[in-house]
C-alpha atoms as a PDB file:
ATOM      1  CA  UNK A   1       0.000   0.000   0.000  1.00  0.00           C
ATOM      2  CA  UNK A   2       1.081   3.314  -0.912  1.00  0.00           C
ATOM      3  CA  UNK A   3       1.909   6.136   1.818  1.00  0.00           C
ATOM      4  CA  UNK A   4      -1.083   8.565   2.068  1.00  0.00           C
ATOM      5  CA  UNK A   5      -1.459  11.725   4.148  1.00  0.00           C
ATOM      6  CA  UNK A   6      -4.880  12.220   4.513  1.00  0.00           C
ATOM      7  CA  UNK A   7      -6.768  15.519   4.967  1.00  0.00           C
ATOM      8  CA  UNK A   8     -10.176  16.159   6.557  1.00  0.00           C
ATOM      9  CA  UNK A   9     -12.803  13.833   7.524  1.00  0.00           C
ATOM     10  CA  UNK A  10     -15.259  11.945   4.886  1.00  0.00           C
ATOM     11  CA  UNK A  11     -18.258  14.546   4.467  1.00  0.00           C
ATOM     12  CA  UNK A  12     -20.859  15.400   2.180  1.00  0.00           C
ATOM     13  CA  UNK A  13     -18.957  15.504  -0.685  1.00  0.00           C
ATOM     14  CA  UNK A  14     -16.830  13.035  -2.849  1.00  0.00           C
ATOM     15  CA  UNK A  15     -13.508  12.349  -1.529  1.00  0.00           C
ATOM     16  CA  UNK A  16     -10.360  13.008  -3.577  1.00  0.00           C
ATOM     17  CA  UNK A  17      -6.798  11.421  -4.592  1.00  0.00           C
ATOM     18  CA  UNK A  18      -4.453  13.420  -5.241  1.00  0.00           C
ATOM     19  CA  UNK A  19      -1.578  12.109  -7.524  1.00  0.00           C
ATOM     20  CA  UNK A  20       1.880  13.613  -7.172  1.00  0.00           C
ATOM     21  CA  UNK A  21       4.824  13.757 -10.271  1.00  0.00           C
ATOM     22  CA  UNK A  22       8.047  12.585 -11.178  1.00  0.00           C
ATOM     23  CA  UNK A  23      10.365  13.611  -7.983  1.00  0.00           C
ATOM     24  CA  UNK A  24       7.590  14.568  -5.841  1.00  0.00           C
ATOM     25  CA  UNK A  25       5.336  13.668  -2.953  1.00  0.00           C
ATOM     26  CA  UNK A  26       1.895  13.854  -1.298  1.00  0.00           C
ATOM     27  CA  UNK A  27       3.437  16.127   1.152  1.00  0.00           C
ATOM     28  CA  UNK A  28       4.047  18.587  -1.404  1.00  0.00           C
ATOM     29  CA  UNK A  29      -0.037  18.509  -1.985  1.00  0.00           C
ATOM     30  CA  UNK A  30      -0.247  20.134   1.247  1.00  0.00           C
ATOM     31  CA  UNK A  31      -1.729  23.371   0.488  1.00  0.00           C
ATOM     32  CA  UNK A  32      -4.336  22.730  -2.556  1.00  0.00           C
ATOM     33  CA  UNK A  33      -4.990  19.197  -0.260  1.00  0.00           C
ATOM     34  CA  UNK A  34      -6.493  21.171   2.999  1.00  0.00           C
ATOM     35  CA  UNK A  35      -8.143  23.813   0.949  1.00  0.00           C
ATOM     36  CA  UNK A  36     -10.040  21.408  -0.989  1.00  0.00           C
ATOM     37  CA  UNK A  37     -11.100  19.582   2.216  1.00  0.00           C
ATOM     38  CA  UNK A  38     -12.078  22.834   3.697  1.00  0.00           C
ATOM     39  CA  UNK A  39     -15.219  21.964   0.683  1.00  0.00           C
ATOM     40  CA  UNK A  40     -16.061  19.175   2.939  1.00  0.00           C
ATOM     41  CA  UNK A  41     -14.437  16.493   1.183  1.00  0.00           C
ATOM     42  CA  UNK A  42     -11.752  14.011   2.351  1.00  0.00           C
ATOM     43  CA  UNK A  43      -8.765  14.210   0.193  1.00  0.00           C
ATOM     44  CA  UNK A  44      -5.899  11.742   0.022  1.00  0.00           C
ATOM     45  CA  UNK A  45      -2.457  12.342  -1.486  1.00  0.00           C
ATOM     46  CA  UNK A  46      -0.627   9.662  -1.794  1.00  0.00           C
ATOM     47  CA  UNK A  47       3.541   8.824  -2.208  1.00  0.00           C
ATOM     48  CA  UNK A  48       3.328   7.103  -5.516  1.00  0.00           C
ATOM     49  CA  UNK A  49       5.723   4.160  -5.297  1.00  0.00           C
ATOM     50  CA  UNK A  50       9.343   4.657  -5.382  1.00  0.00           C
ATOM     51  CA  UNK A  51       9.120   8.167  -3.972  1.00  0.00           C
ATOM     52  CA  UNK A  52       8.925   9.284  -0.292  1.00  0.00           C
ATOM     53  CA  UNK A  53       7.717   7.186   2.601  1.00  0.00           C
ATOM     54  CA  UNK A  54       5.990   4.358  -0.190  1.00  0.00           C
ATOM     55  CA  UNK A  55       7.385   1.095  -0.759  1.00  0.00           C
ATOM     56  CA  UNK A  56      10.375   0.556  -3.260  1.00  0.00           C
ATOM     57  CA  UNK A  57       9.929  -1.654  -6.482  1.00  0.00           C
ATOM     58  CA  UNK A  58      11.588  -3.012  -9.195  1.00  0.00           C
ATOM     59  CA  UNK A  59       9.512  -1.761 -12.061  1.00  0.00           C
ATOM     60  CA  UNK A  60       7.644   1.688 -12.053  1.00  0.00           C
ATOM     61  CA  UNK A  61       5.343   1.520 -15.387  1.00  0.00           C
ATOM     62  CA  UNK A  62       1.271   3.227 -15.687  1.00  0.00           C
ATOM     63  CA  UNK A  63      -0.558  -0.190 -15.583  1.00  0.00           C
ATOM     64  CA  UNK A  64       1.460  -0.941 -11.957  1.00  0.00           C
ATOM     65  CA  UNK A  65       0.830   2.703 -10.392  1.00  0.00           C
ATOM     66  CA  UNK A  66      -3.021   2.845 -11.291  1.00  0.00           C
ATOM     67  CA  UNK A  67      -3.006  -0.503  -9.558  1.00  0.00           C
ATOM     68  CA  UNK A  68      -1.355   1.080  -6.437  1.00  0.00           C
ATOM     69  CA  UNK A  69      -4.232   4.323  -7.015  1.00  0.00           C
ATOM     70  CA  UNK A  70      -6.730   1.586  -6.561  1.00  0.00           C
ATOM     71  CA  UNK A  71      -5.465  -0.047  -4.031  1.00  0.00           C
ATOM     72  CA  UNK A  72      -5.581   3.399  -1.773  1.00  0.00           C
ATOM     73  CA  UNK A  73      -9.418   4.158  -3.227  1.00  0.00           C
ATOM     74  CA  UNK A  74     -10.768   0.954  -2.386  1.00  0.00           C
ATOM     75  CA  UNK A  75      -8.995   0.264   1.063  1.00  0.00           C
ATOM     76  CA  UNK A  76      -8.947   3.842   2.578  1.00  0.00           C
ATOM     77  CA  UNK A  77     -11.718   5.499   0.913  1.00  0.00           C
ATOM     78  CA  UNK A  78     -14.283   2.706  -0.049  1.00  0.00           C
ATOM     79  CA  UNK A  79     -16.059   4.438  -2.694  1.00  0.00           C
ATOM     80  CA  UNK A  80     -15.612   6.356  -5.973  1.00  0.00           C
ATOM     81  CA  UNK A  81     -13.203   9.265  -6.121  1.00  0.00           C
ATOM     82  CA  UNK A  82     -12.563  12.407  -7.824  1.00  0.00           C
ATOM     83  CA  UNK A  83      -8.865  11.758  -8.806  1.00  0.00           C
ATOM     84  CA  UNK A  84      -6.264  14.734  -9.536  1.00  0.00           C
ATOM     85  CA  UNK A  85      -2.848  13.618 -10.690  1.00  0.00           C
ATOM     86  CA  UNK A  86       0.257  16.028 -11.896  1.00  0.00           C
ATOM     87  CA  UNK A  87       2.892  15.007 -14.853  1.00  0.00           C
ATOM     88  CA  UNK A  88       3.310  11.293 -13.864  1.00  0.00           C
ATOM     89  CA  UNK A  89       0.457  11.334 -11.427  1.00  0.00           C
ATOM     90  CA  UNK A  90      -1.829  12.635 -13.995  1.00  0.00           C
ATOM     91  CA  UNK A  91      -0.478   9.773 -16.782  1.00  0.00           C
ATOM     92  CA  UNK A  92      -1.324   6.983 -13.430  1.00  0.00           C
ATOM     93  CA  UNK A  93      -4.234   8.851 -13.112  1.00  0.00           C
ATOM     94  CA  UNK A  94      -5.512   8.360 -16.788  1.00  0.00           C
ATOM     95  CA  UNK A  95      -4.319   4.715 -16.507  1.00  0.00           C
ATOM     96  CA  UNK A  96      -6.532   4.268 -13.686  1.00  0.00           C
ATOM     97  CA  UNK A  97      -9.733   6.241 -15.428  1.00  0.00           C
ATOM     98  CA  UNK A  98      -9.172   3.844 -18.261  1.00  0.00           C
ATOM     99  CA  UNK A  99      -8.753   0.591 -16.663  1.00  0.00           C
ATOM    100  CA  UNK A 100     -10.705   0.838 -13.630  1.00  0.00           C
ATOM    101  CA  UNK A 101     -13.685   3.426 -14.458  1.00  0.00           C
ATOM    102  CA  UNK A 102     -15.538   2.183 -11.483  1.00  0.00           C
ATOM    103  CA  UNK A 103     -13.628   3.714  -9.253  1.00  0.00           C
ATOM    104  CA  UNK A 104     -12.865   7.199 -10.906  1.00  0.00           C
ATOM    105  CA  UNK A 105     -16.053  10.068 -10.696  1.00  0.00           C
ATOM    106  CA  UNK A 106     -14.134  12.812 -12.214  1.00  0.00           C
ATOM    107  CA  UNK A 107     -10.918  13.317 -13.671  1.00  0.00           C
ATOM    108  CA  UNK A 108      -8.125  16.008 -13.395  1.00  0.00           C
ATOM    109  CA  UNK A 109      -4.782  16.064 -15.650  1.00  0.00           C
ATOM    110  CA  UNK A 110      -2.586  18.819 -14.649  1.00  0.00           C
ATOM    111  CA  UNK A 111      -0.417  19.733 -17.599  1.00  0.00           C
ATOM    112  CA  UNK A 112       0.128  16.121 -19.681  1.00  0.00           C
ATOM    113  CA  UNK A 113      -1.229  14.656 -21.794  1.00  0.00           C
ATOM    114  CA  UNK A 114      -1.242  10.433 -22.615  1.00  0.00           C
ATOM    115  CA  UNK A 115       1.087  10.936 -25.046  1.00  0.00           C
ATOM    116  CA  UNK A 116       5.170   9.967 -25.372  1.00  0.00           C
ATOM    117  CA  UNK A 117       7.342  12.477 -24.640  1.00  0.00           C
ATOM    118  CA  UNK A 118      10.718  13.475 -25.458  1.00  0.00           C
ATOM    119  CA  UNK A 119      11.794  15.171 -22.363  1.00  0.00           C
ATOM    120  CA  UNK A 120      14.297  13.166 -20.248  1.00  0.00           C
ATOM    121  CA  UNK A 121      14.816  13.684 -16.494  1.00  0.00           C
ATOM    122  CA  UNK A 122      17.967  11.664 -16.551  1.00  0.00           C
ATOM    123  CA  UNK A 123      20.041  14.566 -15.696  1.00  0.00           C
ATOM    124  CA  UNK A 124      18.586  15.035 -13.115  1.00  0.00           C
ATOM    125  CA  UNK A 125      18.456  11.529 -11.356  1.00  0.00           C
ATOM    126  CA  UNK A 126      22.523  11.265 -12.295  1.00  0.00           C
ATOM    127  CA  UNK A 127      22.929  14.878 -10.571  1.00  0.00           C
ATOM    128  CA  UNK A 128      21.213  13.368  -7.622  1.00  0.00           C
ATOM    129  CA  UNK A 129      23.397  10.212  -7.611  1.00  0.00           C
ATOM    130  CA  UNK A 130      26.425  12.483  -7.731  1.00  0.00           C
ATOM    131  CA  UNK A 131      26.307  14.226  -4.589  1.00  0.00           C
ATOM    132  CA  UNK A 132      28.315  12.994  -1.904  1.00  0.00           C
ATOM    133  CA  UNK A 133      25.568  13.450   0.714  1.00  0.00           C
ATOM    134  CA  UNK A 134      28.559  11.875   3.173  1.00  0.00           C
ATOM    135  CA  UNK A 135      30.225  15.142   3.117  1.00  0.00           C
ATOM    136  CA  UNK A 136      26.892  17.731   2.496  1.00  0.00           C
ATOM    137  CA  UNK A 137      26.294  19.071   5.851  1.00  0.00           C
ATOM    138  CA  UNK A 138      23.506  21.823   4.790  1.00  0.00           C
ATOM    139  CA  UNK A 139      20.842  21.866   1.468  1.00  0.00           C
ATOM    140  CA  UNK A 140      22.386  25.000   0.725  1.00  0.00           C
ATOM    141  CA  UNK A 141      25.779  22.402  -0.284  1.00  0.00           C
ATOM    142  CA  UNK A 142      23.109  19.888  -1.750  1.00  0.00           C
ATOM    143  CA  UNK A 143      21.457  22.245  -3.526  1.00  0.00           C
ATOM    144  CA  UNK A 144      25.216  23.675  -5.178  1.00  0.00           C
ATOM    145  CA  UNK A 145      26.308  20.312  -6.040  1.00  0.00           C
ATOM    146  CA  UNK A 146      22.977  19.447  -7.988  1.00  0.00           C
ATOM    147  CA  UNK A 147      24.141  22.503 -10.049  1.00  0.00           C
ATOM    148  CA  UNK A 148      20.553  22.739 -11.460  1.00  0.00           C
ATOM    149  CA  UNK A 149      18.159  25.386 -12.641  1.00  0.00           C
ATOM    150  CA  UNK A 150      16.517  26.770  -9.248  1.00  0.00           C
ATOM    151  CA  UNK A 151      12.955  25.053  -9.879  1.00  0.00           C
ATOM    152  CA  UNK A 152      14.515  21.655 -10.521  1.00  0.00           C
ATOM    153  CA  UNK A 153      16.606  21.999  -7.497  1.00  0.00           C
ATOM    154  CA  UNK A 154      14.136  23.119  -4.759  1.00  0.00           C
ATOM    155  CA  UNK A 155      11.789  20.177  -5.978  1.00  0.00           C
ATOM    156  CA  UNK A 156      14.608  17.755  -5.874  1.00  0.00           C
ATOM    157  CA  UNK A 157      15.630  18.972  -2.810  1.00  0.00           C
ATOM    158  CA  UNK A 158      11.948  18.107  -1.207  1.00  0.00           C
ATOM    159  CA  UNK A 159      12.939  14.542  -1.482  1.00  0.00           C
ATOM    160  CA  UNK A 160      16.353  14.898   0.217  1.00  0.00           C
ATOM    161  CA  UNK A 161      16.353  13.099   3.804  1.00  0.00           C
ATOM    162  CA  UNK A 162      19.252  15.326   5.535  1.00  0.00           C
ATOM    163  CA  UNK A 163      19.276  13.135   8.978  1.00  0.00           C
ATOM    164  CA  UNK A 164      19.929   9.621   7.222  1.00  0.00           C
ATOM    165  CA  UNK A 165      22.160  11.068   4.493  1.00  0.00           C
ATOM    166  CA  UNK A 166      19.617   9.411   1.242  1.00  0.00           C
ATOM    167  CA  UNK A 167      17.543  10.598  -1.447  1.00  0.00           C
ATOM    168  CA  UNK A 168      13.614   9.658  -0.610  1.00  0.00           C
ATOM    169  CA  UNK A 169      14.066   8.579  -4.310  1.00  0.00           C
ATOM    170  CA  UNK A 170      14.225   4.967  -5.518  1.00  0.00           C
ATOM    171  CA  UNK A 171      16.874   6.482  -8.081  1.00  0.00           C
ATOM    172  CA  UNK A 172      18.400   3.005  -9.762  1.00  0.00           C
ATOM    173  CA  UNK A 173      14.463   2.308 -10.435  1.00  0.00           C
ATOM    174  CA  UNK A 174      13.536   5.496 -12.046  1.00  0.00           C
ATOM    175  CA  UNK A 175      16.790   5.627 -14.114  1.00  0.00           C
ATOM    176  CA  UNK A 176      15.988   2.330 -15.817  1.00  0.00           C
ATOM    177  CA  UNK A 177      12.138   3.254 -16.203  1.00  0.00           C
ATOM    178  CA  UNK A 178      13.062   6.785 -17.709  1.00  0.00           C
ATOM    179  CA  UNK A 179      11.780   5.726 -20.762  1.00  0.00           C
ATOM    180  CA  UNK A 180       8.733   4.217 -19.543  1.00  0.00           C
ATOM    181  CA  UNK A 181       8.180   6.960 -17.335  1.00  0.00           C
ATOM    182  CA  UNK A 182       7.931   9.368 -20.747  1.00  0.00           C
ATOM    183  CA  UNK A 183       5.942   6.789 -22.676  1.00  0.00           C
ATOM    184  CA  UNK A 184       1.944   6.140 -22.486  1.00  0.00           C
ATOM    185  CA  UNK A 185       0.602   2.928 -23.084  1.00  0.00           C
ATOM    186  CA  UNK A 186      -2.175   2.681 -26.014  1.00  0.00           C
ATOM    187  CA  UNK A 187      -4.816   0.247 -24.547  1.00  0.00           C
ATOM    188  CA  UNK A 188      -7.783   0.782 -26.843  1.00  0.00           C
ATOM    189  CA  UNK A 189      -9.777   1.630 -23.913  1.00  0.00           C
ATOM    190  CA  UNK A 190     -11.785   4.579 -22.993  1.00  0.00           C
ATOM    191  CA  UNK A 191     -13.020   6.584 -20.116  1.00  0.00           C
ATOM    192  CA  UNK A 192     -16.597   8.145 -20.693  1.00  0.00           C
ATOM    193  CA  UNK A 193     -16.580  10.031 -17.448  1.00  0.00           C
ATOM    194  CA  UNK A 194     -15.878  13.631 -16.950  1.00  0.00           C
ATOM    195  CA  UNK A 195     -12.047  14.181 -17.570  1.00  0.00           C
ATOM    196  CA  UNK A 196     -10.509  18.437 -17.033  1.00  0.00           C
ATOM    197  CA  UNK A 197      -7.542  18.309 -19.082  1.00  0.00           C
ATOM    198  CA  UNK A 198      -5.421  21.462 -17.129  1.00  0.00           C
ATOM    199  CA  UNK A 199      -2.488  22.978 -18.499  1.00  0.00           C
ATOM    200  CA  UNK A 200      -0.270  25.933 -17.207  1.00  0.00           C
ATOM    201  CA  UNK A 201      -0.623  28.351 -20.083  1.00  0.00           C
ATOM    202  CA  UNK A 202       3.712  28.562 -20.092  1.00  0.00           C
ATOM    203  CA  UNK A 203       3.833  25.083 -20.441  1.00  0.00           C
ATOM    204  CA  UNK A 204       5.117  23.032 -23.608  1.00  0.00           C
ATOM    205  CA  UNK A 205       3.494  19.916 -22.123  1.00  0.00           C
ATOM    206  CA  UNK A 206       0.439  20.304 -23.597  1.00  0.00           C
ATOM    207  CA  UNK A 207       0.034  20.861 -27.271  1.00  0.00           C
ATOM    208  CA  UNK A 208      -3.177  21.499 -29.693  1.00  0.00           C
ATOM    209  CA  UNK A 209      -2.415  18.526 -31.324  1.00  0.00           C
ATOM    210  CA  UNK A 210      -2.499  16.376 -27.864  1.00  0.00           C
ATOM    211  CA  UNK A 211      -6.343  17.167 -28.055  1.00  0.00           C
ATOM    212  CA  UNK A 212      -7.093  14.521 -30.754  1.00  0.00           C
ATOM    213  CA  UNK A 213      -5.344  11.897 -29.215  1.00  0.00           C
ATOM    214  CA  UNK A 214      -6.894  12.843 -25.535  1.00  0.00           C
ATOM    215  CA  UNK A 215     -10.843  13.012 -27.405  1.00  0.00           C
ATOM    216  CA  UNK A 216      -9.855   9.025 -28.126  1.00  0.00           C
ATOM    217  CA  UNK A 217      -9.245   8.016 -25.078  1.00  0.00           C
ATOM    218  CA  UNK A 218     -11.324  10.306 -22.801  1.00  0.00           C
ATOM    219  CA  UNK A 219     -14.838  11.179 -24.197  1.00  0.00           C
ATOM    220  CA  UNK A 220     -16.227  14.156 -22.247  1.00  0.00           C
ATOM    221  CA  UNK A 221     -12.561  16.058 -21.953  1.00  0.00           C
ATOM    222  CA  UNK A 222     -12.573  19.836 -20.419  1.00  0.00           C
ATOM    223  CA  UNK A 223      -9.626  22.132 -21.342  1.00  0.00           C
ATOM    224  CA  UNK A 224      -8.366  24.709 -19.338  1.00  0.00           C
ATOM    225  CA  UNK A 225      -5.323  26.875 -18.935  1.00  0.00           C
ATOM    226  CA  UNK A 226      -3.703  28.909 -16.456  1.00  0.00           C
ATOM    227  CA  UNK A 227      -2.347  31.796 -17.321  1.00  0.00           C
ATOM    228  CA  UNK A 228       0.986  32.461 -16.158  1.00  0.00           C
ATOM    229  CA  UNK A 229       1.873  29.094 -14.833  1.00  0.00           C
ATOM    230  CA  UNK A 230       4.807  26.646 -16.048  1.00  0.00           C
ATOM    231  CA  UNK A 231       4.609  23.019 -15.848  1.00  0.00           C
ATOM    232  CA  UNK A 232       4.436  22.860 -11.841  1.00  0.00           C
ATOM    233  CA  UNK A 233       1.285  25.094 -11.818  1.00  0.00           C
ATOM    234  CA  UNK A 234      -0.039  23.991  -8.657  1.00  0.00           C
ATOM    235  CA  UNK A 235       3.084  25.296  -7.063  1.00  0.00           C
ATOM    236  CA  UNK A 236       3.371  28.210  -9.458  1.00  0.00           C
ATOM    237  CA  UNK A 237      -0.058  29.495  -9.052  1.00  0.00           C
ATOM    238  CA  UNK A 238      -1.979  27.596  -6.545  1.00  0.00           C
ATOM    239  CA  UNK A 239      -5.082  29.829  -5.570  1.00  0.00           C
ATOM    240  CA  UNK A 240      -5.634  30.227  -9.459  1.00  0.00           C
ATOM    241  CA  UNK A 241      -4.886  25.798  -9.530  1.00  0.00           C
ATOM    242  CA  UNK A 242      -7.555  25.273  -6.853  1.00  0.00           C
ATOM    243  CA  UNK A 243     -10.245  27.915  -8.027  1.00  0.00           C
ATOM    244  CA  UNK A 244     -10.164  26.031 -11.511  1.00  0.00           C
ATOM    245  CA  UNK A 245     -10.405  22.415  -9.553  1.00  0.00           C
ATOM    246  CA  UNK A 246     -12.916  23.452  -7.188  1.00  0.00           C
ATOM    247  CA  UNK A 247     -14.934  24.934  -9.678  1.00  0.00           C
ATOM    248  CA  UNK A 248     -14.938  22.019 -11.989  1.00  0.00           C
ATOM    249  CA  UNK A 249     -15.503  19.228  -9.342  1.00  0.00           C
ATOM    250  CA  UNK A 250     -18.441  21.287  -8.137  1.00  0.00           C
ATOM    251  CA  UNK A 251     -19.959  21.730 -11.526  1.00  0.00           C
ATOM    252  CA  UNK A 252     -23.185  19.793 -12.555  1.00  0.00           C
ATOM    253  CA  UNK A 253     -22.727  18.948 -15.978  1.00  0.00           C
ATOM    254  CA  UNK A 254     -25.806  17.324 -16.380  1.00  0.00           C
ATOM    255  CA  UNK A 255     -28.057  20.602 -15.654  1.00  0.00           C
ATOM    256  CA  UNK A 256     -26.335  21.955 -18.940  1.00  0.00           C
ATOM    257  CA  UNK A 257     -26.262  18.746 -20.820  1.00  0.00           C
ATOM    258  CA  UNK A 258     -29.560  16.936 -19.770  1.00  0.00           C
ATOM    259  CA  UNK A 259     -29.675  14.406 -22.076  1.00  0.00           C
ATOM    260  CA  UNK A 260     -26.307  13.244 -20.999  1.00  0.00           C
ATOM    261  CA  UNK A 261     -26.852   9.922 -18.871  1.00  0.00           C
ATOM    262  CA  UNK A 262     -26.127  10.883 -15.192  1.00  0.00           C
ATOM    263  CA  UNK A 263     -23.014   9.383 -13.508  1.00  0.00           C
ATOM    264  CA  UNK A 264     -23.228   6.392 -11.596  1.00  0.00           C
END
């Protein structure tokens, strides 16, 4: 079972996952994660596996971490959830729209799409390996040997356990899935919930020609951008990140759109 951190107590409203990216964790969900259960929701954000306090594994591909998703949704939560995953959370969030429906009520992507990409984080999982963190005695000497652009550092730096002298990181595991990690598996399946596709508006994540390929996978997609906000737009611009959430998980779509079958 993954590590969760759970906010607020179940309520009147559906509860929520919260699915963290590449180099992250659930504790980095802190802020959007107690605002939205100030809605009266319980919201869960989880350590996807190899990353913070969850267990370590051999292989880190979509099909495994959706498994892991619904793992946490049916043993902590017990019903369906509104699911929110970033970068690598959002692609294990897809995965689990797609392959286990039941589970999922509403969808949100944050800046990806299920597509391959091109961008490597390599560099920065061989800077990590490269610092003696033996002989670091503050971040500020962690943070000058990763020799990184300042966004890439402070979020690498998140996962950095001074005390015990490791990376939170299951770094020989993500190296070797880099490539998986990228990819997107085509399963043929769809998801014919609601799905809010959310991009930072700075962002090269998310193209106009991602939309096709998202319309064949997900059938009722919502775009959105934030203007102003990179690829970590949550962190970038997180009041503007949860007005657009809470807005869309509170919307009834099928006022608008009656003759759309209701939601089980």
């Amino acid at each position: 079972m993954l590590n969760t951190i759970t906010h607020g107590e179940p309520g009147p409203r559906r509860p929520i996952l919260i699915a963290h990216g590449l180099f992250g964790s659930g504790r980095n969900w802190g802020v959007i994660a107690r605002r939205l259960a100030d809605e009266g929701r319980q919201v869960i954000a989880v350590d996807m596996r190899n990353h913070g306090a969850s267990p370590w594994y051999p292989d880190h591909n979509y099909f495994a971490m959706a498994q892991d998703l619904a793992e946490v949704i049916e043993d902590k939560l017990g019903s369906r959830a509104d699911v929110i995953g970033h970068s690598m959370g959002g692609k294990a969030a897809m995965m689990l729209a797609l392959t286990r429906p039941e589970l999922v009520q509403r969808l949100v992507v944050a800046d990806i799409a299920p597509v391959t990409y091109t961008h490597s984080h390599i560099a920065s999982i061989d800077a990590m390996k490269a610092v003696d963190l033996q002989a670091v005695t503050t971040r500020a000497e962690a943070a000058a040997a990763l020799n990184m652009d300042t966004a890439t550092t402070n979020l690498l730096l998140q996962s950095l356990d001074m005390a015990n002298h490791r990376w939170k990181l299951n770094l020989d595991t993500l190296g070797r899935e880099i490539k998986t990690i990228a990819g997107f598996p085509q399963t043929g399946l769809q998801y014919h919930g609601h799905a809010l596709f959310l991009r930072g508006a700075e962002s090269d994540y998310v193209q106009p020609e991602h939309r096709e390929t998202i319309r064949t996978m997900f059938t009722r997609p919502h775009f959105a951008k934030i203007p102003g906000a990179g690829h970590w737009l949550q962190a970038e611009k997180p009041a503007e990140f949860f007005t657009a959430v809470s807005a869309y998980l509170c919307k009834d779509f099928e006022v608008e759109h009656p003759r759309t079958p209701a939601l089980a």
